[in-house]
Protein backbone atom coordinates (compact mmCIF):
# COMPACT_ATOMS: atom_id res chain seq x y z
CA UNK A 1 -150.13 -147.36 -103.92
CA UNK A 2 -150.29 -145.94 -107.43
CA UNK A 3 -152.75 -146.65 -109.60
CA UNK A 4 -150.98 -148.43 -112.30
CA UNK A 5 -149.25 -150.61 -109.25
CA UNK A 6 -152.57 -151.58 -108.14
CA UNK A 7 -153.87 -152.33 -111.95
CA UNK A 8 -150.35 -154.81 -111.97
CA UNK A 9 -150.67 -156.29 -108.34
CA UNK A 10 -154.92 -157.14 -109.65
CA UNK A 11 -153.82 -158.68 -112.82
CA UNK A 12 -153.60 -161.79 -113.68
CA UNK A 13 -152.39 -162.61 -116.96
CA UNK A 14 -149.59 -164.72 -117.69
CA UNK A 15 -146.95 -161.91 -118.52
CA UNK A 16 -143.96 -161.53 -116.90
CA UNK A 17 -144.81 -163.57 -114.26
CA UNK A 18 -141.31 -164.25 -112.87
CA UNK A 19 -139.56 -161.35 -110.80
CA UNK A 20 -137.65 -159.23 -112.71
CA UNK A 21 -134.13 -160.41 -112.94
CA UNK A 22 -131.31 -157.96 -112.87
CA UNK A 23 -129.88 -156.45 -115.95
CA UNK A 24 -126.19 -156.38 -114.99
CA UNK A 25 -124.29 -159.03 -115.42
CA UNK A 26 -123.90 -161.80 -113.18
CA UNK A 27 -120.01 -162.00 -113.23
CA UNK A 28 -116.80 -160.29 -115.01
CA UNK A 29 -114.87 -161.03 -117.78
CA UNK A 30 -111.50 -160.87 -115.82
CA UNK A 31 -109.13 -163.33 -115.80
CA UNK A 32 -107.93 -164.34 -112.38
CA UNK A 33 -106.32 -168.06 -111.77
CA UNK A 34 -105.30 -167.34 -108.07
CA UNK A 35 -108.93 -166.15 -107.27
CA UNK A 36 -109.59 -169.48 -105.20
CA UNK A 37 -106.54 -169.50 -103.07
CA UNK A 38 -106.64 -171.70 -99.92
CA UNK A 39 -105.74 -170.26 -96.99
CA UNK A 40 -102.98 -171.84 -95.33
CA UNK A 41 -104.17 -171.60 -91.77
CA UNK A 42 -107.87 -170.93 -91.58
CA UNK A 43 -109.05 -169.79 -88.26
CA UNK A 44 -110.46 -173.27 -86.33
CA UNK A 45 -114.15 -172.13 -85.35
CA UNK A 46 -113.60 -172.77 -81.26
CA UNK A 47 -111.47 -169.88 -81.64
CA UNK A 48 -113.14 -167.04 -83.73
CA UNK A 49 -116.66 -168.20 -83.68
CA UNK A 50 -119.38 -168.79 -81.10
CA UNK A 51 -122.32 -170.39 -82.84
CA UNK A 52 -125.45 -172.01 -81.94
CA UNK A 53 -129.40 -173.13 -82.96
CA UNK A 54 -132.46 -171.58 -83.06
CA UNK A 55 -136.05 -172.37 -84.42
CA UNK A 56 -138.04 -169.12 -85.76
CA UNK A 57 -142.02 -169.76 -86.82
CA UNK A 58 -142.48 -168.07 -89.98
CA UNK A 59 -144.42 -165.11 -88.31
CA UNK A 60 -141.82 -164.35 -86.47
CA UNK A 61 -139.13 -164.38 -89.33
CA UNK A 62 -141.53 -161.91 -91.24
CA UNK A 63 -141.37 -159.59 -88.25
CA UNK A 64 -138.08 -159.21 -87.97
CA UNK A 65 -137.84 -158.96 -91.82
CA UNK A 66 -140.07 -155.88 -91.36
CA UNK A 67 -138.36 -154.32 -88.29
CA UNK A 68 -135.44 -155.18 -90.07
CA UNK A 69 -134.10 -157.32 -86.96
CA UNK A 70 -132.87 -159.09 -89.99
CA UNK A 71 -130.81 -157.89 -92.75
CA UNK A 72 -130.84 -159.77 -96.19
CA UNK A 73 -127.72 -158.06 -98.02
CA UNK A 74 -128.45 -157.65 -101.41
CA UNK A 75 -125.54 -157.03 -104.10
CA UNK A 76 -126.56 -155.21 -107.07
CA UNK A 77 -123.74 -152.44 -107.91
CA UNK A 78 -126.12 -149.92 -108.86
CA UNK A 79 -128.73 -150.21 -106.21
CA UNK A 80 -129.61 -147.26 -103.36
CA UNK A 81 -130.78 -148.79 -100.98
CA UNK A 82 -128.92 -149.00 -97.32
CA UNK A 83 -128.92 -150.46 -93.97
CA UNK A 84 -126.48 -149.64 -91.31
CA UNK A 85 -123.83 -149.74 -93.48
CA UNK A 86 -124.68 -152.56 -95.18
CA UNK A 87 -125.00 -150.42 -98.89
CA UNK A 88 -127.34 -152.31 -101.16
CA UNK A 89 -126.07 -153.95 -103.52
CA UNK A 90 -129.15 -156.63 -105.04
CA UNK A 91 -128.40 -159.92 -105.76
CA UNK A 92 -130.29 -160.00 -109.01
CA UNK A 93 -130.85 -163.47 -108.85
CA UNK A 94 -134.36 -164.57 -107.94
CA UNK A 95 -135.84 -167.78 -107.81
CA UNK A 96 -138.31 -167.99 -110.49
CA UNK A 97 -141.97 -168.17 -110.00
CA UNK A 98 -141.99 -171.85 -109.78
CA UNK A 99 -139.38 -171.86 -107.17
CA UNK A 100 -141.71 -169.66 -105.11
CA UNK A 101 -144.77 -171.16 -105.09
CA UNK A 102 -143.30 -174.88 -105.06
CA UNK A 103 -141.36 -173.49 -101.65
CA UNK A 104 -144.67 -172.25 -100.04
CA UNK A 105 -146.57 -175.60 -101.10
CA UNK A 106 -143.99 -177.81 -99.33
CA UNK A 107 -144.75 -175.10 -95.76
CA UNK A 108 -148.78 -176.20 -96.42
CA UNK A 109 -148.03 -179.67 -97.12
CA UNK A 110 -146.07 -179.69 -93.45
CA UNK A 111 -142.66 -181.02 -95.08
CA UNK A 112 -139.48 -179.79 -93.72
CA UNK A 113 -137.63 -176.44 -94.28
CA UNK A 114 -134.08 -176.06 -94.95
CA UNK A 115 -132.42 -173.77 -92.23
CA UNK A 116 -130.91 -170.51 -92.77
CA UNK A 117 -127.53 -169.05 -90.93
CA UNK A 118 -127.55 -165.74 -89.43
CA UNK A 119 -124.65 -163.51 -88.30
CA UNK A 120 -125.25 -161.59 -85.00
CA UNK A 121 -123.94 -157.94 -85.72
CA UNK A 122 -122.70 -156.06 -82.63
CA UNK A 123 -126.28 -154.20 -82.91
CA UNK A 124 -127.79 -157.30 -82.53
CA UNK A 125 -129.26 -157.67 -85.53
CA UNK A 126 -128.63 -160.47 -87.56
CA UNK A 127 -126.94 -160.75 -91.37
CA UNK A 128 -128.97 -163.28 -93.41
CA UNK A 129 -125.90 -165.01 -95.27
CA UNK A 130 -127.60 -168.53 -96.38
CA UNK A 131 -131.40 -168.42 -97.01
CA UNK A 132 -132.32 -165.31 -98.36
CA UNK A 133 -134.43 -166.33 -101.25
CA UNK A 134 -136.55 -168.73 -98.51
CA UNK A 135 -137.02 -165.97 -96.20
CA UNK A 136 -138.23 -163.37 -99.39
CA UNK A 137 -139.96 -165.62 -100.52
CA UNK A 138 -142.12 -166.11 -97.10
CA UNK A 139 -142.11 -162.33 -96.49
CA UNK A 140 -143.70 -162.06 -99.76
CA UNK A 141 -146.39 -164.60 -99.81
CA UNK A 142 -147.07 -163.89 -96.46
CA UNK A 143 -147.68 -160.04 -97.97
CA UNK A 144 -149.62 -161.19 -101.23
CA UNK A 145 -147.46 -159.19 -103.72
CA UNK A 146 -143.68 -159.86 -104.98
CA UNK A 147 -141.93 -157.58 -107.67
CA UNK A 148 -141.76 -158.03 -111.45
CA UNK A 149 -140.64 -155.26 -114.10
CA UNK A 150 -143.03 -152.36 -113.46
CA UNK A 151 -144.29 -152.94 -110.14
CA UNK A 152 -145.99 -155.42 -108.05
CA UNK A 153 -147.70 -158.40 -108.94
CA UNK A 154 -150.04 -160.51 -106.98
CA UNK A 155 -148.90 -163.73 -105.02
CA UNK A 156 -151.20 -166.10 -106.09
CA UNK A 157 -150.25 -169.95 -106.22
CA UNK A 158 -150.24 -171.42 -109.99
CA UNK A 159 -147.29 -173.68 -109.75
CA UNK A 160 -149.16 -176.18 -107.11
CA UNK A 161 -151.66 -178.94 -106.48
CA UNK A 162 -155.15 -178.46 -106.99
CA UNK A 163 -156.14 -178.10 -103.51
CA UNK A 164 -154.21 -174.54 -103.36
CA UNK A 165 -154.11 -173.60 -106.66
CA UNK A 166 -154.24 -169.61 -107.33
CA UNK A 167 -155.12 -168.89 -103.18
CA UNK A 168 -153.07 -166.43 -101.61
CA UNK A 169 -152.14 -165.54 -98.07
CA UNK A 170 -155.75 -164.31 -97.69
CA UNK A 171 -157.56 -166.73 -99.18
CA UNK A 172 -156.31 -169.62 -97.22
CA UNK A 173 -158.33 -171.09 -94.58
CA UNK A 174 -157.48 -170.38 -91.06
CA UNK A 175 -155.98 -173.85 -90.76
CA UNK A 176 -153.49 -173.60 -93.64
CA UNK A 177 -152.77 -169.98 -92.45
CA UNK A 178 -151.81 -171.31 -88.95
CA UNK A 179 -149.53 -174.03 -90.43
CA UNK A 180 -147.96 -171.76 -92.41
CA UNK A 181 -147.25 -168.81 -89.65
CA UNK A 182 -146.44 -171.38 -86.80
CA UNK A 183 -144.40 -173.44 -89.42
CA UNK A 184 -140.54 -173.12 -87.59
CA UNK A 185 -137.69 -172.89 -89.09
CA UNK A 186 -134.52 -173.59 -87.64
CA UNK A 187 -131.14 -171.63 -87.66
CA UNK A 188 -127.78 -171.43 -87.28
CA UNK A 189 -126.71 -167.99 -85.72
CA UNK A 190 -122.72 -167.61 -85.70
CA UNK A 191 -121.37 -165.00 -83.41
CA UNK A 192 -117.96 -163.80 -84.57
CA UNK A 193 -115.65 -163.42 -81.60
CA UNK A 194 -112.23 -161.33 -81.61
CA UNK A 195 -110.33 -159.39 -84.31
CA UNK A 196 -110.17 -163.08 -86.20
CA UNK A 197 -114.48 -163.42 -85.98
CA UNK A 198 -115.24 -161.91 -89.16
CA UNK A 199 -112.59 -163.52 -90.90
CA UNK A 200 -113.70 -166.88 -89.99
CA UNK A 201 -117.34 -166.13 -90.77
CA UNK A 202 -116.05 -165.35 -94.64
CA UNK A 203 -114.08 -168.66 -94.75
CA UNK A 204 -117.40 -170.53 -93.05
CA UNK A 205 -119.80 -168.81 -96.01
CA UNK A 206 -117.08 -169.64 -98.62
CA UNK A 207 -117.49 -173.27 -97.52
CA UNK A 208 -121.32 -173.09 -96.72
CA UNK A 209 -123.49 -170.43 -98.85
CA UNK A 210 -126.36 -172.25 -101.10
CA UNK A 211 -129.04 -171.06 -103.20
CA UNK A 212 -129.25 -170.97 -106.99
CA UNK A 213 -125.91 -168.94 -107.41
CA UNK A 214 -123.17 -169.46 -104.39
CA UNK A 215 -121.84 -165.56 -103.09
CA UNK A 216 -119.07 -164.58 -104.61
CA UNK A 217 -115.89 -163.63 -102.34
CA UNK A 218 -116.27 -159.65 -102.63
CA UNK A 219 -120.43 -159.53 -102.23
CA UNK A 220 -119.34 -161.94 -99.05
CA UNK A 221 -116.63 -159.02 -98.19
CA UNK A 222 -119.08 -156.02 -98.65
CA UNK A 223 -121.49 -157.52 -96.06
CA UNK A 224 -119.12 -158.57 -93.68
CA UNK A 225 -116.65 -156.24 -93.59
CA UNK A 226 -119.06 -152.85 -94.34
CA UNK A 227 -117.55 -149.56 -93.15
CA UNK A 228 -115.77 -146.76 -94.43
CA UNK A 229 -113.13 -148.84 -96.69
CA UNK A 230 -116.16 -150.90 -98.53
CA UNK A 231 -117.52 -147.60 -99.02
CA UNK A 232 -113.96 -145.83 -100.26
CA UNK A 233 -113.25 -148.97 -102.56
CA UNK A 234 -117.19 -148.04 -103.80
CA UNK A 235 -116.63 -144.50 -104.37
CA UNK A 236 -113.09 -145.39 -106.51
CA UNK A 237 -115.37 -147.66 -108.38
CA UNK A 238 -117.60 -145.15 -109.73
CA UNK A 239 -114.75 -143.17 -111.42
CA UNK A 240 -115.98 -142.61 -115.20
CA UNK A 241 -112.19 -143.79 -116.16
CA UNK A 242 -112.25 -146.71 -114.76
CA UNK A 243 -115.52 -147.71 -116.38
CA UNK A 244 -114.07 -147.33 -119.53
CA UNK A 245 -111.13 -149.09 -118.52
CA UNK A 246 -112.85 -152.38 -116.50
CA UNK A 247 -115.84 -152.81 -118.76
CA UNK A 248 -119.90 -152.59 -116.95
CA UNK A 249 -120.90 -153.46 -114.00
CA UNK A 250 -121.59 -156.99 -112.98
CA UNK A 251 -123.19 -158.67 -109.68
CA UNK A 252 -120.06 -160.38 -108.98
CA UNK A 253 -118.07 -157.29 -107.81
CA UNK A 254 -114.51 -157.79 -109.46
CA UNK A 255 -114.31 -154.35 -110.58
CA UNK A 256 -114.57 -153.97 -106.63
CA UNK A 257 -111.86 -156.27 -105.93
CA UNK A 258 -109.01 -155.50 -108.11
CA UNK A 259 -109.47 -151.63 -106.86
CA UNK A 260 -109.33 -152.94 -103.25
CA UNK A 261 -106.27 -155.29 -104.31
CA UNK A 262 -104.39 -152.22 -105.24
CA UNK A 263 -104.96 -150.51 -102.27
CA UNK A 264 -103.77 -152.61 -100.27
CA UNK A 265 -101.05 -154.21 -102.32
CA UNK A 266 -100.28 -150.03 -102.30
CA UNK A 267 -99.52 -150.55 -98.91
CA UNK A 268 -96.84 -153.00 -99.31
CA UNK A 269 -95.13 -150.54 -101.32
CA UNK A 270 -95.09 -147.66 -98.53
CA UNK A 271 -93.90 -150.42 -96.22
CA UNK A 272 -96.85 -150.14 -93.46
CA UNK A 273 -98.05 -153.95 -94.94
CA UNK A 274 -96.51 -156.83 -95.91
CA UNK A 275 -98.15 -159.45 -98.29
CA UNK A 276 -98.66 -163.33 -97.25
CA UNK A 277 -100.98 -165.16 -99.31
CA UNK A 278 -103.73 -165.85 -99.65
CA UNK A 279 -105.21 -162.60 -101.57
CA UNK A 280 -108.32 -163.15 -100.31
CA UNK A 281 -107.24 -163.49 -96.50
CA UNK A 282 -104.76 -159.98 -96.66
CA UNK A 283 -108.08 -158.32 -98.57
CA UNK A 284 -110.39 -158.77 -95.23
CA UNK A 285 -107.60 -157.85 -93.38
CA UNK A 286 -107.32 -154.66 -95.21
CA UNK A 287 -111.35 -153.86 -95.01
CA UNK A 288 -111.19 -155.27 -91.26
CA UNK A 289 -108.25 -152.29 -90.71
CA UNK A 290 -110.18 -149.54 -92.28
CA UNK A 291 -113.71 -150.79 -91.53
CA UNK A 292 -114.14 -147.80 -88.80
CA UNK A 293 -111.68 -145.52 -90.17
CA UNK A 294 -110.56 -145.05 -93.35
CA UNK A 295 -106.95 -144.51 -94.24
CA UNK A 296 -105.05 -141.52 -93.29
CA UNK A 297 -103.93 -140.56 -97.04
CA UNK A 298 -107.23 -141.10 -97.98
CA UNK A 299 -107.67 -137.93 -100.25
CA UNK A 300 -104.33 -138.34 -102.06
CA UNK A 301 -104.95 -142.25 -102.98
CA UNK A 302 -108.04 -140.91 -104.56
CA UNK A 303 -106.44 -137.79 -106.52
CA UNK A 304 -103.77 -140.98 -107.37
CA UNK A 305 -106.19 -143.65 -108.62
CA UNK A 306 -108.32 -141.03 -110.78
CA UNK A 307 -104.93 -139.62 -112.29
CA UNK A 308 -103.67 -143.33 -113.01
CA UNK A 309 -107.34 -144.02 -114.71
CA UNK A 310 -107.18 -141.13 -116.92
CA UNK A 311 -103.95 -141.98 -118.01
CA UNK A 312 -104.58 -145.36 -118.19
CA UNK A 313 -107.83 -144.91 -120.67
CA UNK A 314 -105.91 -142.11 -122.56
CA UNK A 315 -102.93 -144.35 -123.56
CA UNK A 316 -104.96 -147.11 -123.98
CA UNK A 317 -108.59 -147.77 -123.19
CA UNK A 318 -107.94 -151.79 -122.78
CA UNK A 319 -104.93 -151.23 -120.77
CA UNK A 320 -105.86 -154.09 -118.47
CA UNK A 321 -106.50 -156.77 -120.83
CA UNK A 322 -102.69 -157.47 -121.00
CA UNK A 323 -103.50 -157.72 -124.89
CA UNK A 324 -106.52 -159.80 -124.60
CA UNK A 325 -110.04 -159.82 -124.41
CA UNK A 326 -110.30 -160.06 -121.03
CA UNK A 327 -109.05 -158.18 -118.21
CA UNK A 328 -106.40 -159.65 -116.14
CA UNK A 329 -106.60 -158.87 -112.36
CA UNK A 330 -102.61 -159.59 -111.67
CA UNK A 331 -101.70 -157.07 -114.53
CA UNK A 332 -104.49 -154.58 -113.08
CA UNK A 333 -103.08 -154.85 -109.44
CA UNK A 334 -99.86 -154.00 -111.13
CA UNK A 335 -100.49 -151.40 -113.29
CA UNK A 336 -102.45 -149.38 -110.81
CA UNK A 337 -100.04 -149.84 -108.15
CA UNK A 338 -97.17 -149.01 -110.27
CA UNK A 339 -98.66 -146.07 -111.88
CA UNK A 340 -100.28 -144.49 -108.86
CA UNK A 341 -96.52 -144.79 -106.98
CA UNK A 342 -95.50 -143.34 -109.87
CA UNK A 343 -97.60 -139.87 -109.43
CA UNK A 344 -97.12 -139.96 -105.67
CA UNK A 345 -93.45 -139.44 -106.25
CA UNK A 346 -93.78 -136.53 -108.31
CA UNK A 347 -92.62 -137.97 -111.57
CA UNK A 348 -93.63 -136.30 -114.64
CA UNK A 349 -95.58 -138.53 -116.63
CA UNK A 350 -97.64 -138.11 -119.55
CA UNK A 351 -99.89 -140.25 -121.77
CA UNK A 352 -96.95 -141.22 -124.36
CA UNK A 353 -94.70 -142.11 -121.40
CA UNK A 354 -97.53 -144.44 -119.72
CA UNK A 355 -98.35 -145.97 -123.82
CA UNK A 356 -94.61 -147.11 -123.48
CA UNK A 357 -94.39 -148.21 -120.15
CA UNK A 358 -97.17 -150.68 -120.85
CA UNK A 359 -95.82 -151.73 -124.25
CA UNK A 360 -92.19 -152.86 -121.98
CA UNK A 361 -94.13 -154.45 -119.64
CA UNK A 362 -96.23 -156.58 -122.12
CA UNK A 363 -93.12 -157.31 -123.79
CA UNK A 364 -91.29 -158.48 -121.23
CA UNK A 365 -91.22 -162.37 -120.78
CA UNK A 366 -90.79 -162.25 -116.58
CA UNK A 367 -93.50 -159.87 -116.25
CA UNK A 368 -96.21 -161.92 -118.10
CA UNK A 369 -94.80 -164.89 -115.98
CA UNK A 370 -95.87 -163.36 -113.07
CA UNK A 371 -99.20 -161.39 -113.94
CA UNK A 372 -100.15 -165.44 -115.42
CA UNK A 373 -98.75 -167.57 -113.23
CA UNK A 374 -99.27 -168.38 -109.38
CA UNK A 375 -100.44 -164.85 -109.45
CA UNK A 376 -101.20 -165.14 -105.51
CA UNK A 377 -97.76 -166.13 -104.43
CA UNK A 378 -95.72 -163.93 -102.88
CA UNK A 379 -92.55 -163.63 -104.87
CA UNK A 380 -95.33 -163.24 -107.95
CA UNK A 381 -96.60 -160.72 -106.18
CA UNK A 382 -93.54 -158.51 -105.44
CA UNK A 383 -92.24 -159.27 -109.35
CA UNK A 384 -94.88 -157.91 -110.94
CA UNK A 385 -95.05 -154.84 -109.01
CA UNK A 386 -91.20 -153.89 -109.08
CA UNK A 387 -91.44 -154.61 -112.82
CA UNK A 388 -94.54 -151.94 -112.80
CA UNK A 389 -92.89 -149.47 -110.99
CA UNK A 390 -89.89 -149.33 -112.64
CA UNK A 391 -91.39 -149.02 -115.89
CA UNK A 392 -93.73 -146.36 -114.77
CA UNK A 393 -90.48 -144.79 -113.56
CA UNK A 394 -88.75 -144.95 -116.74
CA UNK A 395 -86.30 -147.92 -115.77
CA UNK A 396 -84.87 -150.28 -118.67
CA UNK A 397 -85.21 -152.95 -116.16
CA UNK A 398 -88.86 -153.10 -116.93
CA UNK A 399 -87.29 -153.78 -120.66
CA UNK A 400 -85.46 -156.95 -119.44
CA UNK A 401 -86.39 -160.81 -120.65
C-alpha cells in the first residue's frame, strides 16, 4: 500500500466521504421511442430456466467475492478491468455513504436482508445481477476500506446509532462480529437451460433488477451475452469517428446498441437474418449467434463501419441527429446500414455524395415517418433501410414524399 493510500485510508476528516461516483454520464441523449418493446412471446420460465434458493452467511459471500466464485459485472465504458469475458464496464453508481453504513447497521441490529439473484455460468460461477451494491458493500466493511477519489478511505460507521458509531470491522466485539459473518442471506440462483436460457434470464432482469438505478437493456446484454460479438460491437465503439459522431460515453451503453443494431439489421440486408420484433429480442439473438464465434466477414464489416464513420463525420459531424439535438437511433440504424451496403458494393462514394444523400433522406416525408414512428415494427424497419440504401446508392426514390 502506498503511502499516500495509507495517509487517505487513516484519515478521518469529513472530505469526500462518499465513493467516488463516475464521471461519464449515466445515460445518452438518443432518441429511441421503440426502446421498451414487449416481446410478443417471452420464453415461460419452466422452459428456459431452472431456478432455485439458497441462504449464504455473509462470510461466505465475501469468500466467494474474493475467489471471485462470484462475479459483480460492472458497466463503466472506459474501465479495464476483466473477468472471463465479462469486460468491465463499472456501474458508476454507488450508494452513498449513508446507504452503506445504514445497510451494515440493520446486519448488527439482526433485521432482515433483502436477497440477491445469481446466474450460474457454465463455469460455475455465478453472475451477481440484483444485489451488487449489498454484497460491495459487505465485502467492504467486512475489509475496513471502500474507494473514494484518490484512494482508499477507512470504513468506519458515522451514519448509525450511538452504540456503533465510528467502529469498524475490527473494532467490533466478537459478538457483533459473529452476527454479522453468520448473518445469511438468501438467494435466488437461476440456471439458464437451452439455446432460449439466456434469453429468458434478460427478460427475468428486465422485470426484476433493483437498486438505486435499474440496468439498462445493453449493460444487461454485455453480461449475459459476453463473447466475441460484445467484444466486436466494443472494439467498433472505440472508433475516433464515431465519437465525434455519437457524442461521449455514457454508463447506459447506447452508443453500444445502435452499433450492434446495425450489425445485425446488416444481416437482414445480406439475407442470412430476417427481422421480427422486438429489437431487443433479435439483438440477444444476434450476440447469442456470435457469442463463441464472431462473424465470418468480420474484417470487412469493420473496414465498412470505419469508412461509413469517416464519411459520416466528414459530411456532417451531427449526421445522426436527424436535424436535432439529439441522436436518433432509427435514423442511425439506417444510415449505417445503408451507407456501409453502400461501400460493400463497390460504389464510389465521396463526402459530397453522402452530404446529399442525407439531405434526401431528411427531406423526405416517408422516411422521417419511419425513423419516428413505431420504429421497432417491422415494415418500419425495412422502410427506413430501403429508403437508406437507395439514397446512398444514388436512387431518386430516396427523393420521393
Amino acid at each position: 500500500m502506498t503511502d499516500a493510500v495509507s495517509e487517505n485510508l487513516d484519515s478521518d476528516t469529513d472530505d469526500a466521504e462518499d465513493p467516488e461516483e463516475s464521471t461519464v454520464a449515466e445515460v445518452s441523449d438518443v432518441v429511441d421511442p421503440d426502446a421498451d418493446g414487449v416481446d410478443a412471446e417471452p420464453a415461460r420460465a419452466e422452459e428456459a430456466l431452472r431456478y432455485f434458493g439458497a441462504d449464504f452467511d455473509v462470510d461466505g459471500l465475501v469468500r466467494r467475492l474474493e475467489n471471485e466464485t462470484f462475479i459483480i459485472p460492472t458497466f463503466e465504458p472506459l474501465a479495464e478491468a476483466e473477468t472471463e469475458g465479462y469486460e468491465g464496464f463499472q456501474r458508476g453508481l454507488v450508494w452513498k455513504k449513508k446507504q452503506m453504513d445504514r445497510f451494515v447497521e440493520s446486519v448488527l441490529l439482526g433485521y432482515p436482508v433483502p436477497g440477491i439473484f445469481l446466474v450460474e455460468l457454465p463455469s460455475r460461477r455465478y453472475l451477481v445481477l440484483d444485489g451488487q451494491q449489498r454484497m460491495t458493500t459487505l465485502h467492504s466493511f467486512r475489509h475496513g476500506k471502500y474507494p473514494v477519489k484518490g484512494g482508499l478511505r477507512r470504513f468506519s460507521l458515522r451514519y448509525v446509532g450511538t452504540a456503533y458509531k465510528n467502529l469498524t470491522y475490527a473494532d467490533l466485539p466478537s459478538e457483533l462480529r459473529l452476527l454479522f459473518d453468520n448473518t445469511f442471506i438468501q438467494a435466488t440462483i437461476v440456471v439458464p437451460r437451452g439455446e432460449a436460457g439466456k434469453k429468458a434470464v434478460y427478460a427475468l432482469f428486465e422485470r426484476i433488477n433493483s437498486g438505486g438505478t435499474n440496468l439498462r437493456p445493453q449493460q444487461i446484454r454485455v453480461a449475459l451475452f459476453a463473447g466475441d460479438a460484445v467484444n466486436f460491437v466494443r472494439e467498433l465503439n472505440s472508433n475516433a469517428d464515431w465519437r465525434m459522431l455519437f457524442g461521449p460515453h455514457t454508463r447506459d451503453l447506447k452508443d453500444h446498441e445502435l452499433i450492434l443494431r446495425a450489425l445485425s439489421l446488416l444481416e437482414t440486408v445480406r439475407g442470412s437474418k430476417t427481422f421480427k420484433p422486438p429489437m431487443a429480442k433479435f439483438l440477444n439473438e444476434y450476440l447469442s449467434a456470435y457469442a463463441d464465434t464472431p462473424p465470418s466477414d468480420a474484417g470487412e464489416i469493420r473496414q465498412e463501419f470505419t469508412e461509413a464513420c469517416r464519411l459520416l463525420r466528414e459530411a456532417n459531424p451531427g449526421a445522426l441527429k436527424l436535424g436535432g439535438r439529439q441522436v436518433n437511433a432509427a435514423h442511425t440504424d439506417a444510415v449505417l446500414v445503408g451507407l456501409m451496403v453502400a461501400i460493400s458494393e463497390g460504389i464510389s462514394i465521396g463526402v459530397e455524395q453522402v452530404r446529399d444523400a442525407l439531405d434526401s433522406l431528411v427531406n423526405n416525408a416517408q422516411y422521417r415517418k419511419a425513423v419516428s414512428e413505431s420504429t421497432s415494427h417491422a415494415d418500419q424497419v425495412k422502410a427506413r433501410i430501403r429508403y437508406s440504401i437507395a439514397a446512398f446508392e444514388g436512387d431518386p426514390v430516396a427523393d420521393e414524399s
